[in-house]
PDB file of N, CA and C in Angstrom:
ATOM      1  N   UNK A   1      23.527 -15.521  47.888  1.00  0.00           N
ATOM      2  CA  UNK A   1      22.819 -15.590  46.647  1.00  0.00           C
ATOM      3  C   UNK A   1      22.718 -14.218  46.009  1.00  0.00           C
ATOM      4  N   UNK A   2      22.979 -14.455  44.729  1.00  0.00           N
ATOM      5  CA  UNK A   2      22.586 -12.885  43.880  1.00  0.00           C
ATOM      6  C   UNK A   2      21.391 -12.548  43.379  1.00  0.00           C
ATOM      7  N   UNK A   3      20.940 -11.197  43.636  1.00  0.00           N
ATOM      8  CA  UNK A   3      19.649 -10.864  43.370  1.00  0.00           C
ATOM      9  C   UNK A   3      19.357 -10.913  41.500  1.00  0.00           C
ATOM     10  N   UNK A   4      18.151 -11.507  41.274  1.00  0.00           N
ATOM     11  CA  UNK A   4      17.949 -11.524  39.725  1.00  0.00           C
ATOM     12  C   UNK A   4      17.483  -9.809  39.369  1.00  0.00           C
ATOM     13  N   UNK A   5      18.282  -9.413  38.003  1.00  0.00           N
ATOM     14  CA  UNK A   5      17.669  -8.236  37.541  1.00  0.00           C
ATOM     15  C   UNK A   5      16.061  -8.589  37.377  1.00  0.00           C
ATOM     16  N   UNK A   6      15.330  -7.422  37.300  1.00  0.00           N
ATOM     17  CA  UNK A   6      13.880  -7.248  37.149  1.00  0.00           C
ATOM     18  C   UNK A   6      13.409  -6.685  36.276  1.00  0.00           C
ATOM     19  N   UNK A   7      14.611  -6.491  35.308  1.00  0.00           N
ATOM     20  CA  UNK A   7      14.295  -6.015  34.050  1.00  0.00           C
ATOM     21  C   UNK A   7      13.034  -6.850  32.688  1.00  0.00           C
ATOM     22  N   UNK A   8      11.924  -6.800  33.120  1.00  0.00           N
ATOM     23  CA  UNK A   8      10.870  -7.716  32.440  1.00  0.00           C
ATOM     24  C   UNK A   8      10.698  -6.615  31.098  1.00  0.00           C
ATOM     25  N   UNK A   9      10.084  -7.420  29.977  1.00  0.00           N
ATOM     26  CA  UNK A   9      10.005  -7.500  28.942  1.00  0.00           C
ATOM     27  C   UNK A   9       8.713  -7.775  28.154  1.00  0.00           C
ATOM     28  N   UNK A  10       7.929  -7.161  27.860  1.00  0.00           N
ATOM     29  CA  UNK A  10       7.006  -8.112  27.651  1.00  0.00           C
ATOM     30  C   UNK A  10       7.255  -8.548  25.946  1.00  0.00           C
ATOM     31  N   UNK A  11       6.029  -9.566  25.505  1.00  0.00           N
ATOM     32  CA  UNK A  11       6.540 -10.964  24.921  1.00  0.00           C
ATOM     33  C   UNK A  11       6.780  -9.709  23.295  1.00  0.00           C
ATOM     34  N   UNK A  12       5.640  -9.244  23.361  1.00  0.00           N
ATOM     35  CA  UNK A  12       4.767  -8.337  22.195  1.00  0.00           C
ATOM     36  C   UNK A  12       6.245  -7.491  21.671  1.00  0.00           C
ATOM     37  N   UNK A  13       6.903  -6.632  23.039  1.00  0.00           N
ATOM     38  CA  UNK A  13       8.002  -5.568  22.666  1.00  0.00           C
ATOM     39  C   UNK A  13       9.154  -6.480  22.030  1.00  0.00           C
ATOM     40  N   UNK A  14       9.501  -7.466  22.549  1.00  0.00           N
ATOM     41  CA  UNK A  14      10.607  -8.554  22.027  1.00  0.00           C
ATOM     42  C   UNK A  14      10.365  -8.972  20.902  1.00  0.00           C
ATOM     43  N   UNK A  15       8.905  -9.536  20.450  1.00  0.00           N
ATOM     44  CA  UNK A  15       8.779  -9.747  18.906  1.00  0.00           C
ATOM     45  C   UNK A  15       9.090  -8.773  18.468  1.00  0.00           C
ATOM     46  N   UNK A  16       8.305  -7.589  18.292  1.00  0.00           N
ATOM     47  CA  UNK A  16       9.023  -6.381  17.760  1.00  0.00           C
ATOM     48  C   UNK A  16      10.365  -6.082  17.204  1.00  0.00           C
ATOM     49  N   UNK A  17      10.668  -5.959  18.215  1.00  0.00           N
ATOM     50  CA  UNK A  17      11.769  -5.742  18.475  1.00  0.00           C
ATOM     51  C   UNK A  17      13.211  -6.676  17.172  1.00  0.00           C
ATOM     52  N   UNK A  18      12.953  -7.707  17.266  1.00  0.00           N
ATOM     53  CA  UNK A  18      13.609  -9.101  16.819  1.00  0.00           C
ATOM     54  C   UNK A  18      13.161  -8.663  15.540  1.00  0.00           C
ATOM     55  N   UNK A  19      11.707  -8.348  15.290  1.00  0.00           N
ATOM     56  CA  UNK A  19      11.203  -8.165  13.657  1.00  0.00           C
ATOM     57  C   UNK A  19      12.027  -7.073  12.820  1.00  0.00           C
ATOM     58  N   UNK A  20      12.493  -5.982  13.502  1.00  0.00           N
ATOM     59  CA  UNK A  20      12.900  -4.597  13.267  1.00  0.00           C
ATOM     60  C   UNK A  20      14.150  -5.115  13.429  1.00  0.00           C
ATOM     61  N   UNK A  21      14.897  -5.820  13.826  1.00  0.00           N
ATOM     62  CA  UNK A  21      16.426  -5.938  13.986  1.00  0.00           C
ATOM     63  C   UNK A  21      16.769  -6.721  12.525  1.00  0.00           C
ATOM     64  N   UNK A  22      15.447  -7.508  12.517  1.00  0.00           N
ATOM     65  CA  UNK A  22      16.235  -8.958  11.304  1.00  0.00           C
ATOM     66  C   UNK A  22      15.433  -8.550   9.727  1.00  0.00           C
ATOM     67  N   UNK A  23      14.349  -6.961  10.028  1.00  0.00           N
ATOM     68  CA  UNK A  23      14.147  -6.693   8.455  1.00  0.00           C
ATOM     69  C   UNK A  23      13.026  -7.507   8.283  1.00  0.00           C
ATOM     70  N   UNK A  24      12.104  -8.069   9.225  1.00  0.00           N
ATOM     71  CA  UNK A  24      11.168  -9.105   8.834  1.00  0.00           C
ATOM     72  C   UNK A  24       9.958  -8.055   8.700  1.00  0.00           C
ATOM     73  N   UNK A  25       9.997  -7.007   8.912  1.00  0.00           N
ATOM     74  CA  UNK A  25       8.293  -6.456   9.066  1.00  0.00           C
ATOM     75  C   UNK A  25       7.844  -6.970   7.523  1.00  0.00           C
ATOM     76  N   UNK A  26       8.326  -6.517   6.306  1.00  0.00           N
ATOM     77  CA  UNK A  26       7.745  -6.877   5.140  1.00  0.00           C
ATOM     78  C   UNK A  26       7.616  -8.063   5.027  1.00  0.00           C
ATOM     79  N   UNK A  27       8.140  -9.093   5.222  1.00  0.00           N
ATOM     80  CA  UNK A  27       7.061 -10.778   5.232  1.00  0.00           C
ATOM     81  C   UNK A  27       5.960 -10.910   5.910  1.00  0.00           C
ATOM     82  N   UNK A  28       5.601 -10.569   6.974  1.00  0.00           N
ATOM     83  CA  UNK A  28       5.003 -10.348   7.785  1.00  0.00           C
ATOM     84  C   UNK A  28       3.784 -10.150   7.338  1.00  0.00           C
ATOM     85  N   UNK A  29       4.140  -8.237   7.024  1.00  0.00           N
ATOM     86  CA  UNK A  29       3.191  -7.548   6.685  1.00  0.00           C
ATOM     87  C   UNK A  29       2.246  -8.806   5.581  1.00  0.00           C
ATOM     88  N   UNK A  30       3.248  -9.241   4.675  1.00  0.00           N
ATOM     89  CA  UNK A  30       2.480  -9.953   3.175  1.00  0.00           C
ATOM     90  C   UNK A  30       2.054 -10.948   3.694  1.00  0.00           C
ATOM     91  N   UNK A  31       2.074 -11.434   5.008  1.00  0.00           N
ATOM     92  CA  UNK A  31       1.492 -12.920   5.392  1.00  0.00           C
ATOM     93  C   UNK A  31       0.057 -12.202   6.051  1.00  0.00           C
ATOM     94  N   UNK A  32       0.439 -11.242   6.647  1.00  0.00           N
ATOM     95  CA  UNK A  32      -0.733 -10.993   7.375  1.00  0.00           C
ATOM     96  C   UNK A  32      -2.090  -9.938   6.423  1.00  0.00           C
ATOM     97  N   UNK A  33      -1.336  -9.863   5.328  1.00  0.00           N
ATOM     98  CA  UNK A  33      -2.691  -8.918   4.610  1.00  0.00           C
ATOM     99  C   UNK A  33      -3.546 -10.604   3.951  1.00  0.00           C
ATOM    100  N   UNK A  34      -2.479 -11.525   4.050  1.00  0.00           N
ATOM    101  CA  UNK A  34      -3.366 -12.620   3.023  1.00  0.00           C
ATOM    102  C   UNK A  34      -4.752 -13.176   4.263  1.00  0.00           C
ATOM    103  N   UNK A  35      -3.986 -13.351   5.284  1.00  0.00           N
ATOM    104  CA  UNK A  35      -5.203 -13.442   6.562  1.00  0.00           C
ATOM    105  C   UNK A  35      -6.063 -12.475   6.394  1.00  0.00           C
ATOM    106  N   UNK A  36      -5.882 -11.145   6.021  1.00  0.00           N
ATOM    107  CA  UNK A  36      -7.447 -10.148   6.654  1.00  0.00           C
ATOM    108  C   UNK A  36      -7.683  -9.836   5.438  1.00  0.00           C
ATOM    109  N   UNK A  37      -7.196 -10.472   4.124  1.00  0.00           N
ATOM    110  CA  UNK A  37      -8.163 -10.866   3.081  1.00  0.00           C
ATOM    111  C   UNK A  37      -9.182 -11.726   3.281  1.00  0.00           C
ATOM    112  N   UNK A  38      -8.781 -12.386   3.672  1.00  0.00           N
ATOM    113  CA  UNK A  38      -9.488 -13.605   3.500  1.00  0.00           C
ATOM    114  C   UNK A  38     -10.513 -13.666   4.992  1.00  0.00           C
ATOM    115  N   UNK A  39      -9.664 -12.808   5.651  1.00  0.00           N
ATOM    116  CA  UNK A  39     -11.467 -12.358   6.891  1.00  0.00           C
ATOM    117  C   UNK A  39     -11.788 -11.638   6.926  1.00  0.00           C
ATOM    118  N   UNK A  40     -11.789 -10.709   5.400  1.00  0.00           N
ATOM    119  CA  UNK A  40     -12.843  -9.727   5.636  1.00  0.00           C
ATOM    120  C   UNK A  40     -13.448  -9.705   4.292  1.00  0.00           C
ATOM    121  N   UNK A  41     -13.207 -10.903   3.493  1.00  0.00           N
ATOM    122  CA  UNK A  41     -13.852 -11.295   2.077  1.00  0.00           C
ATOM    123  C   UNK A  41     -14.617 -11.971   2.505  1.00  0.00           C
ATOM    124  N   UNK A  42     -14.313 -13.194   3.572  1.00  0.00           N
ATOM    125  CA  UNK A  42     -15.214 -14.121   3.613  1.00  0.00           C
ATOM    126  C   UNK A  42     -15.171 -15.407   2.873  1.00  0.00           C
ATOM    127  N   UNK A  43     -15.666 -16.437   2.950  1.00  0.00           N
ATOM    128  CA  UNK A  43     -15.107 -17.861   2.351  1.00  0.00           C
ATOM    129  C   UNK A  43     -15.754 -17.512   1.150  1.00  0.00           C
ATOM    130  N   UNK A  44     -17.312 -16.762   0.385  1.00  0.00           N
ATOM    131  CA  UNK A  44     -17.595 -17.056  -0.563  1.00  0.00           C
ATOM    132  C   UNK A  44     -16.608 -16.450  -1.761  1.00  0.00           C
ATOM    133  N   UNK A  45     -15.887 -14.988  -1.579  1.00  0.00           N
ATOM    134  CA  UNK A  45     -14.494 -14.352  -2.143  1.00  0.00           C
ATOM    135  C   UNK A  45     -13.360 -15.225  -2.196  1.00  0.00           C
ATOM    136  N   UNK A  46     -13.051 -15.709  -0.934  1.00  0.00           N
ATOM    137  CA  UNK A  46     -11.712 -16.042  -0.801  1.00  0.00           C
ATOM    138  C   UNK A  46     -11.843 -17.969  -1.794  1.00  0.00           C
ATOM    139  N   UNK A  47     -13.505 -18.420  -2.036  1.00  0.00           N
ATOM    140  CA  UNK A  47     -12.940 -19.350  -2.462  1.00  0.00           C
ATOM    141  C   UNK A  47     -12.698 -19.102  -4.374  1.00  0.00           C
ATOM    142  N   UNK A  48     -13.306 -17.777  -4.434  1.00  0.00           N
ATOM    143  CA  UNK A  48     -12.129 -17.660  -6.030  1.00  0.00           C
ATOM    144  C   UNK A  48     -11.316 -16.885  -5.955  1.00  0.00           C
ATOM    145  N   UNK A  49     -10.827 -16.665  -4.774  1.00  0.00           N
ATOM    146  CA  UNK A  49      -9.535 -16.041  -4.829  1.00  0.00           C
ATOM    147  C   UNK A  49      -7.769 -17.028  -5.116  1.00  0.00           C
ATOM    148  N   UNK A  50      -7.270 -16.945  -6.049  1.00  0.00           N
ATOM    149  CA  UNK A  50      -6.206 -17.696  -6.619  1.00  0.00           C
ATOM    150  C   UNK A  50      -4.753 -17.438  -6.421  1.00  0.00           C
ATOM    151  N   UNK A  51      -4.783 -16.368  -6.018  1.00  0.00           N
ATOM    152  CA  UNK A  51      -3.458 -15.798  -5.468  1.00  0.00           C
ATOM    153  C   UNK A  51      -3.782 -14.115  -4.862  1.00  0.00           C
ATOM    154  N   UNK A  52      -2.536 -14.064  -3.373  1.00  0.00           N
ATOM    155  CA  UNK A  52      -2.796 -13.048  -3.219  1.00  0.00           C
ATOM    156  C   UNK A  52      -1.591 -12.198  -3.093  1.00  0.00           C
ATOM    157  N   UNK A  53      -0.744 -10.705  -3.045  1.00  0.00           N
ATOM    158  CA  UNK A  53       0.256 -10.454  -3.647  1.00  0.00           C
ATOM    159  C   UNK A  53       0.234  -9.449  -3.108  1.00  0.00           C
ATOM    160  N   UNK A  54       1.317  -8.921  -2.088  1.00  0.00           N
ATOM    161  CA  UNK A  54       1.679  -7.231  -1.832  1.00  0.00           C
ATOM    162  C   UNK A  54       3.352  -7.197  -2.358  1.00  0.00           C
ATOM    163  N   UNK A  55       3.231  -5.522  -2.926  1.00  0.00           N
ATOM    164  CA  UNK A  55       3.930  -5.257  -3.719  1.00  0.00           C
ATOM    165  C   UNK A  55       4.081  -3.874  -3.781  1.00  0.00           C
ATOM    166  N   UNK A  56       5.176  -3.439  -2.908  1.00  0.00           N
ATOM    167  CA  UNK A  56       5.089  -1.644  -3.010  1.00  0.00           C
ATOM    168  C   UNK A  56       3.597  -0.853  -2.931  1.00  0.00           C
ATOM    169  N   UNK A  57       3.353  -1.839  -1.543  1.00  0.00           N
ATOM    170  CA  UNK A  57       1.713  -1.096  -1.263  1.00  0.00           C
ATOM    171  C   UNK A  57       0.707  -1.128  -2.179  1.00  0.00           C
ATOM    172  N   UNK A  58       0.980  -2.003  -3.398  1.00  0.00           N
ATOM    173  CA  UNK A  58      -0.102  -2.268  -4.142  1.00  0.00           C
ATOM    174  C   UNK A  58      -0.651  -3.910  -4.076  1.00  0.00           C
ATOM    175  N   UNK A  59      -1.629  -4.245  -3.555  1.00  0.00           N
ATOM    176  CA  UNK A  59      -2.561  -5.134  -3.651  1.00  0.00           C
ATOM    177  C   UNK A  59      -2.632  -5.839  -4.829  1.00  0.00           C
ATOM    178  N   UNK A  60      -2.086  -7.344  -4.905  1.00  0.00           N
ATOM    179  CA  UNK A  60      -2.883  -7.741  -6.124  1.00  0.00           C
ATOM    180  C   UNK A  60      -3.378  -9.199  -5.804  1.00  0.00           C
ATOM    181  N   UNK A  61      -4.848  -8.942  -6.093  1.00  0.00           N
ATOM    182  CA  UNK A  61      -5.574 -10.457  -5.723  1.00  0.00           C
ATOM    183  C   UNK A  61      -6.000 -11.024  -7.482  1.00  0.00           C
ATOM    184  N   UNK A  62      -5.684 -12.105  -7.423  1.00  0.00           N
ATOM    185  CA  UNK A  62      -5.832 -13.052  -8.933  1.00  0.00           C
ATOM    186  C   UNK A  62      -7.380 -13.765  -8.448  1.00  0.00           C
ATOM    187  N   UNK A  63      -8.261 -13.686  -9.413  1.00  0.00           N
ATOM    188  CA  UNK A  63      -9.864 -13.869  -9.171  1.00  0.00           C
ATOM    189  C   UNK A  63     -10.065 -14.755 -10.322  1.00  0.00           C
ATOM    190  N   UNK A  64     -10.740 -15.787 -10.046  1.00  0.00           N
ATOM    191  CA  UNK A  64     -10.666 -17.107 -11.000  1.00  0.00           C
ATOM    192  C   UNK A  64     -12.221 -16.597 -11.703  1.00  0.00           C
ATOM    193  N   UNK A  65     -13.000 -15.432 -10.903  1.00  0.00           N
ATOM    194  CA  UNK A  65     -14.893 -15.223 -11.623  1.00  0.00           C
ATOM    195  C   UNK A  65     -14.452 -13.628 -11.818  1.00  0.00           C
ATOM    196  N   UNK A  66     -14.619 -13.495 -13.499  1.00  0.00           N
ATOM    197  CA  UNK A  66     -14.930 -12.530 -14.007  1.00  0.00           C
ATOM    198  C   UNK A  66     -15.916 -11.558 -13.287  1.00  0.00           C
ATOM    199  N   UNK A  67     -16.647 -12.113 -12.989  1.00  0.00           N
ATOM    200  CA  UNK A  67     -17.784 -11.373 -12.350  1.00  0.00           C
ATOM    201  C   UNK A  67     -17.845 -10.794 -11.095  1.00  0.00           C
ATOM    202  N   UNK A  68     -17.135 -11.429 -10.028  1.00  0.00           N
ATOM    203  CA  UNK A  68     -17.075 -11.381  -9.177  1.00  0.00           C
ATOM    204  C   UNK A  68     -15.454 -10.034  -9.272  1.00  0.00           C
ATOM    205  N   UNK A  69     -14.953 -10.284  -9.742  1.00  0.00           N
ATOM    206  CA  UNK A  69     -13.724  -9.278 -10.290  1.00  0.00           C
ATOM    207  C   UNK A  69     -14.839  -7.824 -10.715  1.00  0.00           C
ATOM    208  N   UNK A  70     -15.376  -7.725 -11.217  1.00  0.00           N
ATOM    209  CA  UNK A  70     -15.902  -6.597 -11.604  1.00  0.00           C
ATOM    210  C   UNK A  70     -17.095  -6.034 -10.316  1.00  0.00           C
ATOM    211  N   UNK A  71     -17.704  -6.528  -9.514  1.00  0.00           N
ATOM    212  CA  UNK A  71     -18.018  -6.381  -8.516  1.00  0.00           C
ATOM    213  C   UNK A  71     -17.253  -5.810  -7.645  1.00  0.00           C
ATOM    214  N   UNK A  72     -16.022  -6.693  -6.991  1.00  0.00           N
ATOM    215  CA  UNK A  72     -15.091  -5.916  -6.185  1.00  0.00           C
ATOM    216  C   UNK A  72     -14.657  -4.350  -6.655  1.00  0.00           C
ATOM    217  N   UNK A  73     -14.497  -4.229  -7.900  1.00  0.00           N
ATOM    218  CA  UNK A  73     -13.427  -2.895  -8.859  1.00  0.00           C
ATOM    219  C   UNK A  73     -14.738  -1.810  -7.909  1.00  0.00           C
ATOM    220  N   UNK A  74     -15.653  -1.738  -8.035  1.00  0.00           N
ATOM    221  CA  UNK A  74     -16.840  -1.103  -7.612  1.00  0.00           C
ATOM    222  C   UNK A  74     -16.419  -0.582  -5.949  1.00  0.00           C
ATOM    223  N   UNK A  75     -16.045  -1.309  -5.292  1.00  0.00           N
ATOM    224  CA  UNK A  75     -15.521  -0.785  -4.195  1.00  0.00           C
ATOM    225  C   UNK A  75     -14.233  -1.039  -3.488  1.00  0.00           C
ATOM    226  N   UNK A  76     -13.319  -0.499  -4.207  1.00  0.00           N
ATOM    227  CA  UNK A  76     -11.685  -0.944  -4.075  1.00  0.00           C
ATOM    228  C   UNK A  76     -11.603   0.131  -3.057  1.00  0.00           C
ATOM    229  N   UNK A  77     -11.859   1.603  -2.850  1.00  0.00           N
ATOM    230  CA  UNK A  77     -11.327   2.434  -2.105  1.00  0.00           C
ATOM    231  C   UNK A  77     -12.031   2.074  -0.865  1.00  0.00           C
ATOM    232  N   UNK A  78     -12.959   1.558  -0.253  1.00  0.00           N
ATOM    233  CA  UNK A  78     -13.483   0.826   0.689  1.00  0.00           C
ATOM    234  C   UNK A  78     -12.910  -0.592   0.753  1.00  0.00           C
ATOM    235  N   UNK A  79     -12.399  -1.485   0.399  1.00  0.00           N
ATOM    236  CA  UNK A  79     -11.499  -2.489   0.454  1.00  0.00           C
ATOM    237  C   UNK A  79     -10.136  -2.383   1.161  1.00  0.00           C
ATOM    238  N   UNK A  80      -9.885  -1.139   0.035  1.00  0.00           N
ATOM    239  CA  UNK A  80      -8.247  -0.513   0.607  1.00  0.00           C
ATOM    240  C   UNK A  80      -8.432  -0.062   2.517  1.00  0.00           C
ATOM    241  N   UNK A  81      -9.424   0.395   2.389  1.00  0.00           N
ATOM    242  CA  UNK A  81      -9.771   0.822   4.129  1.00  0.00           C
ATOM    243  C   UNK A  81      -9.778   0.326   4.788  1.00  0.00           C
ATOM    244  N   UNK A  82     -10.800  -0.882   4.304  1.00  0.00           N
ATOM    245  CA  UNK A  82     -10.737  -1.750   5.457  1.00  0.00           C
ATOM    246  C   UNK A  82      -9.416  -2.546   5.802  1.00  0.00           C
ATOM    247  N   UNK A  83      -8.648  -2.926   4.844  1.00  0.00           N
ATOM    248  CA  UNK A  83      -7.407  -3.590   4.940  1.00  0.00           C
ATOM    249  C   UNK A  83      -6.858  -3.028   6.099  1.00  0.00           C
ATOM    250  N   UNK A  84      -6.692  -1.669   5.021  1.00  0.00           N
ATOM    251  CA  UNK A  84      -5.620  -0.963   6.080  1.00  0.00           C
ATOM    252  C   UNK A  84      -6.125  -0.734   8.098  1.00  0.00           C
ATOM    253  N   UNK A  85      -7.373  -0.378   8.139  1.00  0.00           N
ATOM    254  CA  UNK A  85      -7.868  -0.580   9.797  1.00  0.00           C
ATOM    255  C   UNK A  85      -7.399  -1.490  10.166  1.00  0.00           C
ATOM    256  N   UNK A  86      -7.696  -2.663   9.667  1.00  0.00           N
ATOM    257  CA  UNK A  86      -7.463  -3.807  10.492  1.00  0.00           C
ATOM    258  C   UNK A  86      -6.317  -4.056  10.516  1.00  0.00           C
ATOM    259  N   UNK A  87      -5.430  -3.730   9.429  1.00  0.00           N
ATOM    260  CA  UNK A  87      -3.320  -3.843   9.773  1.00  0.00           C
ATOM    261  C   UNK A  87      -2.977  -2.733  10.322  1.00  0.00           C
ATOM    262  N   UNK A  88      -3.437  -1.843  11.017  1.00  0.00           N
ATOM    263  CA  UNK A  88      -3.283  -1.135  11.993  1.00  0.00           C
ATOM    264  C   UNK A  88      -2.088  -0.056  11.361  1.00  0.00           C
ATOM    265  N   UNK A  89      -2.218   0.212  10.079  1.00  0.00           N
ATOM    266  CA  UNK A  89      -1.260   1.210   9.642  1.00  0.00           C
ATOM    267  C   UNK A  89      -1.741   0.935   7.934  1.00  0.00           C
ATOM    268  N   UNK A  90      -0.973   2.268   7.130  1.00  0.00           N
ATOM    269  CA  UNK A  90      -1.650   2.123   5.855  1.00  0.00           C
ATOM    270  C   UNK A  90      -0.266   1.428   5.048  1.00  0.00           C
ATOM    271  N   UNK A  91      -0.941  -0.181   4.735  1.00  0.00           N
ATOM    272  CA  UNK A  91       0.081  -0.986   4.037  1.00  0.00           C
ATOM    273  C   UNK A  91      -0.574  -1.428   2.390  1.00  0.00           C
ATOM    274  N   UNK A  92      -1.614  -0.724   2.192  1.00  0.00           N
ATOM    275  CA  UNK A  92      -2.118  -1.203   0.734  1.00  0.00           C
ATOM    276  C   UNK A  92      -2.818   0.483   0.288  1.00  0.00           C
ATOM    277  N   UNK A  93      -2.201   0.643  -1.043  1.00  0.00           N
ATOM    278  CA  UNK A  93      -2.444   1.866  -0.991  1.00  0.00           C
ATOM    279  C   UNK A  93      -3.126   2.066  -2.383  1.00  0.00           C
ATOM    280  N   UNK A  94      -2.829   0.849  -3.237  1.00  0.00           N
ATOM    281  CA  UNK A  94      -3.675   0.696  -4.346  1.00  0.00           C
ATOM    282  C   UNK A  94      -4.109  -0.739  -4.408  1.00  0.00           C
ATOM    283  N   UNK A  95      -5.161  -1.230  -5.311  1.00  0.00           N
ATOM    284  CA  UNK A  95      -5.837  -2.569  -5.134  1.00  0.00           C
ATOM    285  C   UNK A  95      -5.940  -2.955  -6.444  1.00  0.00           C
ATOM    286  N   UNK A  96      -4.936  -3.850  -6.695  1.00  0.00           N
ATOM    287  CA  UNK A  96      -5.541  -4.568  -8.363  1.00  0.00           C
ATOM    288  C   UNK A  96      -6.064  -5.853  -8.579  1.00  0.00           C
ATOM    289  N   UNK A  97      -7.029  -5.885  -9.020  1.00  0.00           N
ATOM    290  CA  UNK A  97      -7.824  -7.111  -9.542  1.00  0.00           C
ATOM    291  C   UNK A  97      -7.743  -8.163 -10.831  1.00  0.00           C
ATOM    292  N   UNK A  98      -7.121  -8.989 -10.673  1.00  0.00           N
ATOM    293  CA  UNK A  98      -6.685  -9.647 -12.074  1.00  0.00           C
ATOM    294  C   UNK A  98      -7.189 -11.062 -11.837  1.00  0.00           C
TER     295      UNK A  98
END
């Protein structure tokens, strides 16, 4: 019998890996900022939130309440932060509100 290589892998380096070969980090990235929008807005944000949009590191969330749009503008450079902590690298570098 032949001995099996022991060359292990773990699961995390192989996604990687596969992401960086096939050019996927940027879908990704735009799937995963719409998730930590939406958990770190919270359901009462995210339910007038109407669309959400990355775009050459600029942020754009479509807001169905005027009001609530002018609230956020108030703390975009704290928005932008938090995004970026939680995607574990800086992927939003401006934030527009429409």
């Amino acid at each position: 019998m032949t001995k099996r290589e022991n060359d292990s892998i773990s699961l995390k380096n192989l996604m990687q890996s596969f992401i960086k070969k096939n050019n996927l980090s940027k879908g990704i990235q735009k799937i995963k900022v719409e998730e930590v929008w939406k958990e770190l807005m919270g359901q009462g944000v995210t339910s007038y939130t109407q669309s959400i949009q990355l775009k050459n590191k600029t942020l754009i969330i479509r807001l169905s309440s005027s009001v609530l749009r002018e609230e956020l503008t108030h703390g975009k450079d704290k928005i932008i932060a938090m995004i970026n902590k939680e995607m574990g690298e800086e992927v939003v570098s401006k934030l527009m509100l429409v």
